[in-house]
N, C-alpha and C. Protein backbone atom coordinates (compact mmCIF):
# COMPACT_ATOMS: atom_id res chain seq x y z
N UNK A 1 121.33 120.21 44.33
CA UNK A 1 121.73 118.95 44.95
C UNK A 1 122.44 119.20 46.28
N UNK A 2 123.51 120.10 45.97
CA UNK A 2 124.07 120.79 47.61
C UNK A 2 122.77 121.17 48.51
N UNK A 3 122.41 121.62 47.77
CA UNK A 3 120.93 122.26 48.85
C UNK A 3 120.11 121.07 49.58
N UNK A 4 120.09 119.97 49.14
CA UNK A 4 119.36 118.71 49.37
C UNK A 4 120.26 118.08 50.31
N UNK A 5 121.18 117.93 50.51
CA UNK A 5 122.46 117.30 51.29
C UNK A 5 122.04 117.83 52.38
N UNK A 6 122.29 119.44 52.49
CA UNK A 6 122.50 120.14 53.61
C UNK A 6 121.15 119.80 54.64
N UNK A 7 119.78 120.09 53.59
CA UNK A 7 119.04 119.77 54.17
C UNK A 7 118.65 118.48 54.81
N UNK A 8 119.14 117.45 54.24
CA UNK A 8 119.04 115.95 54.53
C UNK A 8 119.61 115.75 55.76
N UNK A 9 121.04 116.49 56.10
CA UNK A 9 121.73 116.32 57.36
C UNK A 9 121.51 117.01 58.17
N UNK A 10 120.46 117.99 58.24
CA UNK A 10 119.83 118.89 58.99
C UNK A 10 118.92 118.29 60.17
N UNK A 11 117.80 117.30 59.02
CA UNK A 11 117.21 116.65 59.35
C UNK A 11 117.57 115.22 60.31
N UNK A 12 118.37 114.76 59.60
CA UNK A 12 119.03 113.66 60.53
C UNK A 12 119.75 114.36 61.97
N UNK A 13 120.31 115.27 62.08
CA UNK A 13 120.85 115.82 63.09
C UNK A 13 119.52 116.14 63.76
N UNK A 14 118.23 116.85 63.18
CA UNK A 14 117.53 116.78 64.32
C UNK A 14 116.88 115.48 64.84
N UNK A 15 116.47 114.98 64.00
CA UNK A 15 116.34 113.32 64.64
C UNK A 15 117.38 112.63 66.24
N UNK A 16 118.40 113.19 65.66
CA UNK A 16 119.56 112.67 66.45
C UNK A 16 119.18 113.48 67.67
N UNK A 17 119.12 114.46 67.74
CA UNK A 17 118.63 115.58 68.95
C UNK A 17 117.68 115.28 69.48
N UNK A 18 116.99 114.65 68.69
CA UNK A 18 115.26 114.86 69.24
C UNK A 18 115.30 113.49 70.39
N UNK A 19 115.89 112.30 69.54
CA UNK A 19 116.09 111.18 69.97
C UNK A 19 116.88 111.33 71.46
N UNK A 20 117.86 112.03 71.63
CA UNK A 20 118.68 112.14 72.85
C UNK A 20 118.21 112.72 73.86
N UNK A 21 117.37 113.58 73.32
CA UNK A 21 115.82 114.55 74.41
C UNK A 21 115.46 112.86 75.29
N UNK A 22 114.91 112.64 74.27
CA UNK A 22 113.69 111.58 75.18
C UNK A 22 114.59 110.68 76.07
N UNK A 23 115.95 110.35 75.18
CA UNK A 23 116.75 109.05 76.31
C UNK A 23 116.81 109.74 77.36
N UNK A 24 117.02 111.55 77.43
CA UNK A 24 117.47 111.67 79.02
C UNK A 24 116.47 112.01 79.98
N UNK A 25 115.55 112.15 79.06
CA UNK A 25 114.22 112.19 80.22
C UNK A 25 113.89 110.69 80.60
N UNK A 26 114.28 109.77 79.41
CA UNK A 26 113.33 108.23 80.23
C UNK A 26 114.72 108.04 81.41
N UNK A 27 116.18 108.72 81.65
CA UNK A 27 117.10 108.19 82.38
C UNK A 27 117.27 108.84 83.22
N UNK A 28 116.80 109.88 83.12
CA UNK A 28 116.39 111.40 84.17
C UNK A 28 116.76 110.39 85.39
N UNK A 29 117.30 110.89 86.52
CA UNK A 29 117.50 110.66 88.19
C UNK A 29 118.17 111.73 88.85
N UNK A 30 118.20 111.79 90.06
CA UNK A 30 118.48 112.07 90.78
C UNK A 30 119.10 111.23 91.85
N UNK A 31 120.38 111.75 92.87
CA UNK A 31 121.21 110.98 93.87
C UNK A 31 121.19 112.06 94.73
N UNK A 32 120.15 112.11 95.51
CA UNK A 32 120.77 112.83 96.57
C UNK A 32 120.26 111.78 97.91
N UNK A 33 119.87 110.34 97.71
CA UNK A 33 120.00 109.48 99.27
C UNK A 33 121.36 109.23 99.08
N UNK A 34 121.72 109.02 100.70
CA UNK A 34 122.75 108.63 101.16
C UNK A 34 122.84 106.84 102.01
N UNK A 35 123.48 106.38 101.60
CA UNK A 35 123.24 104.71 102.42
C UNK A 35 125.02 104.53 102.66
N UNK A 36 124.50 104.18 104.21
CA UNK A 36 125.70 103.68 104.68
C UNK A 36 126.33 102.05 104.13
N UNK A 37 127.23 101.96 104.90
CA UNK A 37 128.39 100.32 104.04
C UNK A 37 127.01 99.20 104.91
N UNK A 38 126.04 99.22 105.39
CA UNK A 38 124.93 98.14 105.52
C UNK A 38 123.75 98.34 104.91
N UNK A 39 123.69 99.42 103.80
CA UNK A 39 122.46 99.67 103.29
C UNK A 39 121.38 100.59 103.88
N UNK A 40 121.43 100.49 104.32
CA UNK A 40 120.60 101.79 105.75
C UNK A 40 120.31 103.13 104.68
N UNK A 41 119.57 103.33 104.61
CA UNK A 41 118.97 105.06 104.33
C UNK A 41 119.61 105.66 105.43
N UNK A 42 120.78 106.72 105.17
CA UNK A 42 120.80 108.17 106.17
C UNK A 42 119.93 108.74 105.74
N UNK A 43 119.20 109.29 107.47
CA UNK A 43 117.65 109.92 106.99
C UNK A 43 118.27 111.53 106.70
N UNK A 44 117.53 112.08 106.16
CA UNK A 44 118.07 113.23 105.65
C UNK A 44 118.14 114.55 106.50
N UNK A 45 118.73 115.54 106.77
CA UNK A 45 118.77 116.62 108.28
C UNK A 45 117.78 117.26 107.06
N UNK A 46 117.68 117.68 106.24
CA UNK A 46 116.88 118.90 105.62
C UNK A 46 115.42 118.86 104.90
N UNK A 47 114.91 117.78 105.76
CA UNK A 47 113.36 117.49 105.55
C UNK A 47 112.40 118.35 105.57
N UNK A 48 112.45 119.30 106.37
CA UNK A 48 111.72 120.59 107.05
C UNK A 48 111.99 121.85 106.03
N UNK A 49 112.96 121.73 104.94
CA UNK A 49 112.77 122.46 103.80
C UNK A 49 112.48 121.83 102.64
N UNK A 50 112.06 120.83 102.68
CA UNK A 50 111.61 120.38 101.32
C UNK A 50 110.35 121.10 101.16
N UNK A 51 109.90 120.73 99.53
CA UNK A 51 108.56 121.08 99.11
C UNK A 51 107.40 120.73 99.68
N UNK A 52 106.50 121.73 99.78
CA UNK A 52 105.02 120.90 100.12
C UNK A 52 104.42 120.50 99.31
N UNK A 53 103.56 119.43 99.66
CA UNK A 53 102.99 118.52 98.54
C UNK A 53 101.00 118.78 99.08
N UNK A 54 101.42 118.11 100.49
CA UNK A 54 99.91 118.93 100.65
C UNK A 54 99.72 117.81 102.25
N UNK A 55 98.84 118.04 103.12
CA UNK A 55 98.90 117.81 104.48
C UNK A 55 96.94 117.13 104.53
N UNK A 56 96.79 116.44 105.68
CA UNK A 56 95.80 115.85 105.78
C UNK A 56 95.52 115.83 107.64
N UNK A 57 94.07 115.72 108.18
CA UNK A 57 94.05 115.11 109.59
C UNK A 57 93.17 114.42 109.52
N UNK A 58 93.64 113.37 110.46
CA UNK A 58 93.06 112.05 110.60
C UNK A 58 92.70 111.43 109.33
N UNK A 59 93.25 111.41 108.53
CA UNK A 59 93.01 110.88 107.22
C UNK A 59 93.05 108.65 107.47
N UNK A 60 92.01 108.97 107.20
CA UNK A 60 92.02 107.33 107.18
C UNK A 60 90.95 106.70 106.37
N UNK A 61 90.59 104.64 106.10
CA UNK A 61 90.17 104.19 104.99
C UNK A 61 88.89 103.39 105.52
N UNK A 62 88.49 103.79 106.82
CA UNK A 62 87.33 103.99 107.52
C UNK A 62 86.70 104.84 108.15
N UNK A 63 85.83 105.77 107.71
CA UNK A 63 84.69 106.41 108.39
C UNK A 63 84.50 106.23 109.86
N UNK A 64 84.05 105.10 109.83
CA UNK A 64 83.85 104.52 111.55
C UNK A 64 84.93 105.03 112.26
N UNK A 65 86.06 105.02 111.72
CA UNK A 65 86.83 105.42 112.50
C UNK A 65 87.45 106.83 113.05
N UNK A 66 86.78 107.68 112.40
CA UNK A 66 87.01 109.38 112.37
C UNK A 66 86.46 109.60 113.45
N UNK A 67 87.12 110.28 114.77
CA UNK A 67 85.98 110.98 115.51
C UNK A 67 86.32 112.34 115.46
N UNK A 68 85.33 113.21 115.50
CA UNK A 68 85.52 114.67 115.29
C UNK A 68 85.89 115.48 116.73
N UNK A 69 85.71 114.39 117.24
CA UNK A 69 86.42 115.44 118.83
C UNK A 69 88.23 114.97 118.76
N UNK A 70 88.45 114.37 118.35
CA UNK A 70 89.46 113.54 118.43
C UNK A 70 89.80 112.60 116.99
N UNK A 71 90.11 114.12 116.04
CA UNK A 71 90.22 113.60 114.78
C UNK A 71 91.42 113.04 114.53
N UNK A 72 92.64 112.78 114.95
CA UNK A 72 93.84 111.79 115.09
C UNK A 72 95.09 112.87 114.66
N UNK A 73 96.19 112.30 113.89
CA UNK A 73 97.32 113.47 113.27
C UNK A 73 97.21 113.94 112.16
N UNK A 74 98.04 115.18 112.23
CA UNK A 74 98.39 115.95 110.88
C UNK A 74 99.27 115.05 110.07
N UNK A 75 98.86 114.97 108.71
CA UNK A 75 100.03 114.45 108.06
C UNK A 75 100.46 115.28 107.16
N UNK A 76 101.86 115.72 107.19
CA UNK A 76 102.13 116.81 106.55
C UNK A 76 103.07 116.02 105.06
N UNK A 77 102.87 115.90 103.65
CA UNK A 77 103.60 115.28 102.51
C UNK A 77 104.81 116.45 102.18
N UNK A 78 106.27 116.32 102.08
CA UNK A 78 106.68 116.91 100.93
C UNK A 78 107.90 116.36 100.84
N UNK A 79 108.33 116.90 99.19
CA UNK A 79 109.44 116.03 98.74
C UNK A 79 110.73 116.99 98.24
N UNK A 80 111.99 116.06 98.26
CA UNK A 80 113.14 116.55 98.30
C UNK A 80 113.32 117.66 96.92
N UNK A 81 113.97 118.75 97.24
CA UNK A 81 113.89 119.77 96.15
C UNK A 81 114.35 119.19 94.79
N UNK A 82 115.51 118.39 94.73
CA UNK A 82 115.89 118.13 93.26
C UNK A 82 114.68 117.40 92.66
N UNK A 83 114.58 116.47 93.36
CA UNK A 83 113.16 115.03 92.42
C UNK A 83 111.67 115.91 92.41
N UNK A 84 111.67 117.06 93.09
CA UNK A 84 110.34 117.90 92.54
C UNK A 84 110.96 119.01 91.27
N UNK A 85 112.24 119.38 91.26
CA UNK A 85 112.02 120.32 89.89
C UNK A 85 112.49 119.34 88.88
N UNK A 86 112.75 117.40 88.96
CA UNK A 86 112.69 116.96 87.60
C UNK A 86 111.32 116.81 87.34
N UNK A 87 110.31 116.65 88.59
CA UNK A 87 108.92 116.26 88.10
C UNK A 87 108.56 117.18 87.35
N UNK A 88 108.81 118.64 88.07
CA UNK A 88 108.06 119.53 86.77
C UNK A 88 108.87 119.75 85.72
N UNK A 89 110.18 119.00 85.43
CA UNK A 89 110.25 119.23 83.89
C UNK A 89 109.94 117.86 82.97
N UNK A 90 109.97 116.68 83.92
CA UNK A 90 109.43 115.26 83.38
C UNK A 90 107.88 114.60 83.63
N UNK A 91 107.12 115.47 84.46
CA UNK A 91 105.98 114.71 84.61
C UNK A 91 105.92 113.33 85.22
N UNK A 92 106.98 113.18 85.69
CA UNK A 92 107.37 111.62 86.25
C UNK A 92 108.11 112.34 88.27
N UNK A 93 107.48 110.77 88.16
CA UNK A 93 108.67 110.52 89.96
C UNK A 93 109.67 109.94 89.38
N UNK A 94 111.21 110.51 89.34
CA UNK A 94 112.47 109.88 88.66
C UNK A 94 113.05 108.99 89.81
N UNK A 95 113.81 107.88 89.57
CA UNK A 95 114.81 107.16 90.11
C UNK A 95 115.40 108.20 91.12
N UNK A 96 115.75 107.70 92.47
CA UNK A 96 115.90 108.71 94.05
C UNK A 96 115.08 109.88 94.27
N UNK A 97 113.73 109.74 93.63
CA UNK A 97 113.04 110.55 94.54
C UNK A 97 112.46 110.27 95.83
N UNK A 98 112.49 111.18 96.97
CA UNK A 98 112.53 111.13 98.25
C UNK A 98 111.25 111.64 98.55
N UNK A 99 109.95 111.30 99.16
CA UNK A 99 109.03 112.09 99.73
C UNK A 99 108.79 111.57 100.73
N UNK A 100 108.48 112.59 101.85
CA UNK A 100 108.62 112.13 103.43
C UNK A 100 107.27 112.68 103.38
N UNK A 101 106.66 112.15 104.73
CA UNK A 101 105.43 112.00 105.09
C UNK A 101 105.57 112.38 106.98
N UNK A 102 105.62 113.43 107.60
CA UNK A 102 105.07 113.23 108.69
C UNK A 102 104.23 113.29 109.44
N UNK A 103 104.34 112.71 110.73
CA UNK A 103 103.01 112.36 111.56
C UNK A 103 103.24 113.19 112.54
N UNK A 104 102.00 114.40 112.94
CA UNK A 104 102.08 115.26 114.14
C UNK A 104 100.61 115.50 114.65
N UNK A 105 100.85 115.34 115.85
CA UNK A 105 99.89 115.23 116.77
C UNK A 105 99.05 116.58 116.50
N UNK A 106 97.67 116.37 116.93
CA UNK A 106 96.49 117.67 116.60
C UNK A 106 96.28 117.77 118.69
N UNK A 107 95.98 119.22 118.22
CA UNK A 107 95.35 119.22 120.14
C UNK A 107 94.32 120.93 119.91
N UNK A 108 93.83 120.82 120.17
CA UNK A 108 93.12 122.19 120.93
C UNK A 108 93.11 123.04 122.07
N UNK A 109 92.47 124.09 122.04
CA UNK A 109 92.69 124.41 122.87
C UNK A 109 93.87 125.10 123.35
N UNK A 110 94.80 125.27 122.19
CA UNK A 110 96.14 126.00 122.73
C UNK A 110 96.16 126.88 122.78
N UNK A 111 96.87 128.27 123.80
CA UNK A 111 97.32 129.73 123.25
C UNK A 111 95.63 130.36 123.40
N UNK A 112 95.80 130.83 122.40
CA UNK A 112 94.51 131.92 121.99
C UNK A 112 93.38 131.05 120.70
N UNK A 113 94.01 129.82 120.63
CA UNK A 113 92.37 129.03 119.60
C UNK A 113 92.09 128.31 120.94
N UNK A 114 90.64 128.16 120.19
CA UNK A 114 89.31 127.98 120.90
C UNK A 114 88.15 127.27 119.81
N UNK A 115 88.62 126.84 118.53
CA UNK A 115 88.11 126.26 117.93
C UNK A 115 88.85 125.58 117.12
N UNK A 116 88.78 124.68 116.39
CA UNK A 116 89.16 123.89 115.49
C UNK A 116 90.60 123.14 116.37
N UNK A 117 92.24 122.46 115.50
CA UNK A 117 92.84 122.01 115.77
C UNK A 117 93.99 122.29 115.50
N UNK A 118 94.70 122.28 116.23
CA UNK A 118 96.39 123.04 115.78
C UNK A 118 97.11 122.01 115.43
N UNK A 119 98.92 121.70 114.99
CA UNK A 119 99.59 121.07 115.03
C UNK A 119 100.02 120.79 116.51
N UNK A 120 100.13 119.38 116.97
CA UNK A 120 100.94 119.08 118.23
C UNK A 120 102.76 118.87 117.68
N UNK A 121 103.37 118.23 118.81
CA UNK A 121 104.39 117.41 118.21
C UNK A 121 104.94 116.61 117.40
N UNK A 122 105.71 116.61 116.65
CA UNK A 122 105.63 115.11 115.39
C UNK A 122 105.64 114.20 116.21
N UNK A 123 105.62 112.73 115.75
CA UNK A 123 105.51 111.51 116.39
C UNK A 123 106.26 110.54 115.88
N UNK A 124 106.52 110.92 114.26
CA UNK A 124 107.56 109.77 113.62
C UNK A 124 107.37 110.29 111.90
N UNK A 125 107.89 109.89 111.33
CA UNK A 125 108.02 109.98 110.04
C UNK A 125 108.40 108.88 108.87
N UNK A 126 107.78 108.69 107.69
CA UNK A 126 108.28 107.90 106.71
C UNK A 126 108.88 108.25 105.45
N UNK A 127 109.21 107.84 104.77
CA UNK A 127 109.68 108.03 103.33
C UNK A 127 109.68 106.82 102.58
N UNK A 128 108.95 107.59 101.46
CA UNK A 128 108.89 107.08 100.23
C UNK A 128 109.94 107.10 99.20
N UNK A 129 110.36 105.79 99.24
CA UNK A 129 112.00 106.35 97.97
C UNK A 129 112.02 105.64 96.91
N UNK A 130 111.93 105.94 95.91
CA UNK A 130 112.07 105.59 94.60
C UNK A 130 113.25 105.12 94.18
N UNK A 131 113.53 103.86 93.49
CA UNK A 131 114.69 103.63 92.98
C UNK A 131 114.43 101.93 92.18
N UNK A 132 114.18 101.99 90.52
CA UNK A 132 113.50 100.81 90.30
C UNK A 132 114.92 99.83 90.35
N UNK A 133 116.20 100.31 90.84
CA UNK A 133 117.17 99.06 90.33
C UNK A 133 117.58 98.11 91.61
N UNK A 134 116.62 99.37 92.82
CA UNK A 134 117.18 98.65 94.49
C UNK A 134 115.65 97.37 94.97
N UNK A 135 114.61 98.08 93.93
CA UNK A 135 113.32 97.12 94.47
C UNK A 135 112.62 96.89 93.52
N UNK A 136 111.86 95.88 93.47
CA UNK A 136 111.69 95.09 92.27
C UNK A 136 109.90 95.78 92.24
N UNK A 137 109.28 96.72 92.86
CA UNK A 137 108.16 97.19 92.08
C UNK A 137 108.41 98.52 92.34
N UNK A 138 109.73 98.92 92.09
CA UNK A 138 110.23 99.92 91.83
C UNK A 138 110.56 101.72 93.27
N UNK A 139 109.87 101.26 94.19
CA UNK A 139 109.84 101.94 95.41
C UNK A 139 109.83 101.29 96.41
N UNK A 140 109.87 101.85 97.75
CA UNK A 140 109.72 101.05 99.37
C UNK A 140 109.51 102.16 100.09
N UNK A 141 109.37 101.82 101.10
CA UNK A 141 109.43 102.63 102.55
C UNK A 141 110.47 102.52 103.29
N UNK A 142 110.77 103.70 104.45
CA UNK A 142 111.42 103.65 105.76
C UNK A 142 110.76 104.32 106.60
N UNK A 143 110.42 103.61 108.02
CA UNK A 143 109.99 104.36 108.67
C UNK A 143 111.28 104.78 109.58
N UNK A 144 110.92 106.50 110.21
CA UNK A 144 111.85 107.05 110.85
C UNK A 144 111.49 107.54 112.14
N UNK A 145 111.91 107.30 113.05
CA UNK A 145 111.85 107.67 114.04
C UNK A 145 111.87 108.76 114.56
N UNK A 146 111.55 109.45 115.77
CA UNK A 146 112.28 110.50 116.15
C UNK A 146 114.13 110.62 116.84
N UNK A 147 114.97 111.63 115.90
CA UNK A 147 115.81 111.32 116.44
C UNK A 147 116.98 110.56 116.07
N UNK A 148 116.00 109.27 114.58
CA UNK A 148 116.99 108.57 114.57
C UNK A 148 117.37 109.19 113.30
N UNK A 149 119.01 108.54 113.03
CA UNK A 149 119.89 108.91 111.64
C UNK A 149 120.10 108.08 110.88
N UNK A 150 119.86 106.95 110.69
CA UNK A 150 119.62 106.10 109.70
C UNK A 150 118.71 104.50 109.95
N UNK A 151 118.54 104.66 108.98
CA UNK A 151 116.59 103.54 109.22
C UNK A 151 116.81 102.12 107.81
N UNK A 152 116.20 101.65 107.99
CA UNK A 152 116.51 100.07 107.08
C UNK A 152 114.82 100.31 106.55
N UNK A 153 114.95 100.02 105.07
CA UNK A 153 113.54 99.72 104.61
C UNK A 153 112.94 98.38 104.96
N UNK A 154 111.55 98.62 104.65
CA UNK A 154 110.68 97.96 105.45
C UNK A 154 110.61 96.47 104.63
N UNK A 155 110.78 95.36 105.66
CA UNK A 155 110.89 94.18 104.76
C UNK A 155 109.72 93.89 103.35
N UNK A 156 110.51 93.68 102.22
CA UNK A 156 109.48 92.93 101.20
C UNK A 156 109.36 91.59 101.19
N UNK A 157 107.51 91.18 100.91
CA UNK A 157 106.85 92.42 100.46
C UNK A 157 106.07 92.80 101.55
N UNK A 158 105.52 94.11 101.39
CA UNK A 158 104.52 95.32 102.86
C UNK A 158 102.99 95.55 102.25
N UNK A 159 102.80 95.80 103.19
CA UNK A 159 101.48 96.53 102.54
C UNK A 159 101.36 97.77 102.48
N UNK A 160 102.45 98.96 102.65
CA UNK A 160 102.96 99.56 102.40
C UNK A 160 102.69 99.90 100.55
N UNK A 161 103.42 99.29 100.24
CA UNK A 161 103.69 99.41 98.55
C UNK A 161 102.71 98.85 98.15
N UNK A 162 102.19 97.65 98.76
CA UNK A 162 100.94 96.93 98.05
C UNK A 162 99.84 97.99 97.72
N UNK A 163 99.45 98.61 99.28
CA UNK A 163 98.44 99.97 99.22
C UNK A 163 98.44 100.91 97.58
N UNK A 164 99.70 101.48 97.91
CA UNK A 164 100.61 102.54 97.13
C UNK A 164 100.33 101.79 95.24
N UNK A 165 100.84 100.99 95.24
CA UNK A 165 100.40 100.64 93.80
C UNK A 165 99.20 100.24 93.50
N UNK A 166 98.14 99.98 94.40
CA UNK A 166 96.82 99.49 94.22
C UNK A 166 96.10 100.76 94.35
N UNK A 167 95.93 101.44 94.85
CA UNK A 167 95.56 103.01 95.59
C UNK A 167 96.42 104.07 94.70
N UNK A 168 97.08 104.71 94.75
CA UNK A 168 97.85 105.52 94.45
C UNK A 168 97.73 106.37 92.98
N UNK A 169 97.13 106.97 92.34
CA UNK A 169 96.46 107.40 91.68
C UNK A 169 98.01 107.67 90.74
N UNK A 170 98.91 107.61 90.72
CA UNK A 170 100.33 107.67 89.79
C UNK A 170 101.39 107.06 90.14
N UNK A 171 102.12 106.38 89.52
CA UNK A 171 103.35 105.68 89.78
C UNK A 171 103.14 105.51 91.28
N UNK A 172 102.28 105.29 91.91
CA UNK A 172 102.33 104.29 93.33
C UNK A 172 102.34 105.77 94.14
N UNK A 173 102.22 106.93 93.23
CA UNK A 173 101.90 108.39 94.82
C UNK A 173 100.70 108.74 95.08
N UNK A 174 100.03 108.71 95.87
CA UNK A 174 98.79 109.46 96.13
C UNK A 174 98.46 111.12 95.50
N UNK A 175 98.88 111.24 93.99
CA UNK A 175 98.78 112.56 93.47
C UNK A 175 97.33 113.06 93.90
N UNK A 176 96.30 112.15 94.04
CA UNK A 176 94.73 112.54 94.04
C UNK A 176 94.65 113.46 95.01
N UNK A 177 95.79 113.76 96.20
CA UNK A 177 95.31 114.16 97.68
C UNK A 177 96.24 115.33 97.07
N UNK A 178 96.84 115.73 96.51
CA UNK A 178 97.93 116.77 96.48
C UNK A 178 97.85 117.65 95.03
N UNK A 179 96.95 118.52 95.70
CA UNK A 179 96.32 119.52 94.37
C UNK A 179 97.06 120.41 94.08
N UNK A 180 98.14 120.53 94.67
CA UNK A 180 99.14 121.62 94.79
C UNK A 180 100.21 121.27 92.87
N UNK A 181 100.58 120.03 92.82
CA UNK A 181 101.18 119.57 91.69
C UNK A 181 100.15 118.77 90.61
N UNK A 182 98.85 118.90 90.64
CA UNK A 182 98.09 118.16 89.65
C UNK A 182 98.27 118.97 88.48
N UNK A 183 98.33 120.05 88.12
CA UNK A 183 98.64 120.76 86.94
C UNK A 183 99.82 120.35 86.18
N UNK A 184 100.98 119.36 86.81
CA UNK A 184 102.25 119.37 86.50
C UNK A 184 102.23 117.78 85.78
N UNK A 185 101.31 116.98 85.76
CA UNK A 185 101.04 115.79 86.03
C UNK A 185 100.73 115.62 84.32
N UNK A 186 100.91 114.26 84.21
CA UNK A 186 100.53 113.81 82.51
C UNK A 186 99.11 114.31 82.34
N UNK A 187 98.69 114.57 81.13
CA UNK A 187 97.36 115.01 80.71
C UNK A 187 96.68 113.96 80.95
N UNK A 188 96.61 112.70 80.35
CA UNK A 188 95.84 111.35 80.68
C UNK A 188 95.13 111.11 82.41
N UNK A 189 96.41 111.37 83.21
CA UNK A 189 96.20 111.22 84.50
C UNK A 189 95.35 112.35 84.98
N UNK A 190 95.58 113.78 85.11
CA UNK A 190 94.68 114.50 85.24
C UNK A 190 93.07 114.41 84.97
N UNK A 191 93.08 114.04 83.25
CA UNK A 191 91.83 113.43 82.88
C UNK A 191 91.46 112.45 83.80
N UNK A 192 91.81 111.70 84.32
CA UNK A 192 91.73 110.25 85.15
C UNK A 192 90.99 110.95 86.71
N UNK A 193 91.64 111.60 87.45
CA UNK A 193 91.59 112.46 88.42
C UNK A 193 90.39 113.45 88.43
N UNK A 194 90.07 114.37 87.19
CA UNK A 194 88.71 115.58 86.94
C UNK A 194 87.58 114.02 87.02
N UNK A 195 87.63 112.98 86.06
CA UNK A 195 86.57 111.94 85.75
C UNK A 195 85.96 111.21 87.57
N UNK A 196 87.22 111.09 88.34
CA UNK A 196 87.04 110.68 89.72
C UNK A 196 85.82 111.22 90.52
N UNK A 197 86.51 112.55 90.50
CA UNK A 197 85.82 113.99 90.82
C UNK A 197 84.62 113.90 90.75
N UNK A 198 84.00 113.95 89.31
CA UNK A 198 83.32 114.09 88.55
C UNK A 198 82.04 113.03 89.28
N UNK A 199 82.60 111.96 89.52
CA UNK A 199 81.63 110.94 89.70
C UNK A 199 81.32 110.63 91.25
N UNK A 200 82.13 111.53 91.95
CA UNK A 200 81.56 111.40 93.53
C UNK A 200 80.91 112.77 93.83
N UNK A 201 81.17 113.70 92.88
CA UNK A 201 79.91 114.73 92.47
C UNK A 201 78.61 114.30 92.66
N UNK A 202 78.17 113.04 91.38
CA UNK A 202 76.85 113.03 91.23
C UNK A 202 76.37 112.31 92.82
């Protein structure tokens, strides 16, 4: 009968454990934005060491519009170090994750290339910030300037986020373009992503 007790409260204690696992992953966040006394995003000085997520040129949602002499900017994705090592232990974008997006000019012809396209200058930058208790479909934008130190998100609602949750192959991110973290990603979604693949194959 002692033996049955012990084991009974064994069990309930792991229940209790198991149960407190999941609350802190569904409460999982991160704070590392900063907002001044008007709300303003301080844009962050340490953008240029965040993670890479993965980069694109001339990426756009018309054909017609690509020209190959003059394929448009680099867009380079990556996101703030803390909200990428909860993704890889939650499989989720948590509450203040930060991913910046910038825009840099392509040119040829520089130095010693003679083919293809280099990086030019940046031109401006955005961020994507997560936070479901500041916006009601749970993310927004800021665009950033060059230069500047703190930026106001973009009035709701945008087409911005509209895109992003209609498009956006996970919680409103373009994971489809960024092969670098698809391994890290829910199994379902991956499946979702190989099936995509799969069908602009045939």
């Amino acid at each position: 009968m002692r033996y049955l007790k012990r084991l009974f409260a064994g069990v309930i204690a792991c229940v209790v454990f198991s149960g407190s696992v999941a609350d802190d992953r569904q409460e999982r966040s991160v704070d590392v934005a900063r907002f001044n006394e008007s709300g303003e995003l301080i844009v962050p000085e340490d953008m240029d060491e965040w993670v890479f997520l993965g980069s694109s040129l001339g990426m756009g949602y018309s054909q017609e519009n690509f020209d190959a002499d003059s394929p448009g900017m680099f867009q380079i994705v990556r996101m703030e170090p803390q909200a990428y090592r909860a993704f890889l232990e939650t499989g989720r974008f948590v509450d203040g994750t930060m991913i910046a997006l910038h825009f840099f000019g392509s040119q040829n012809e520089v130095s010693i290339n003679r083919a293809g396209f280099v990086m030019g200058g940046l031109h401006f930058a955005e961020i994507h910030y997560k936070d479901s208790k500041r916006f009601p479909d749970g993310f927004n934008f800021y665009n950033v300037a060059n230069g500047q130190r703190v930026t106001e998100a973009i009035p709701l609602p945008n087409e911005c986020v509209a895109c992003h949750k209609r498009d956006g192959a996970y919680d409103g991110v373009f994971v489809q373009f960024y092969p670098v973290i698809q391994e890290h990603l829910p199994n379902e979604v991956r499946a979702r992503l190989q099936n995509a693949d799969a069908g602009r194959s045939h």
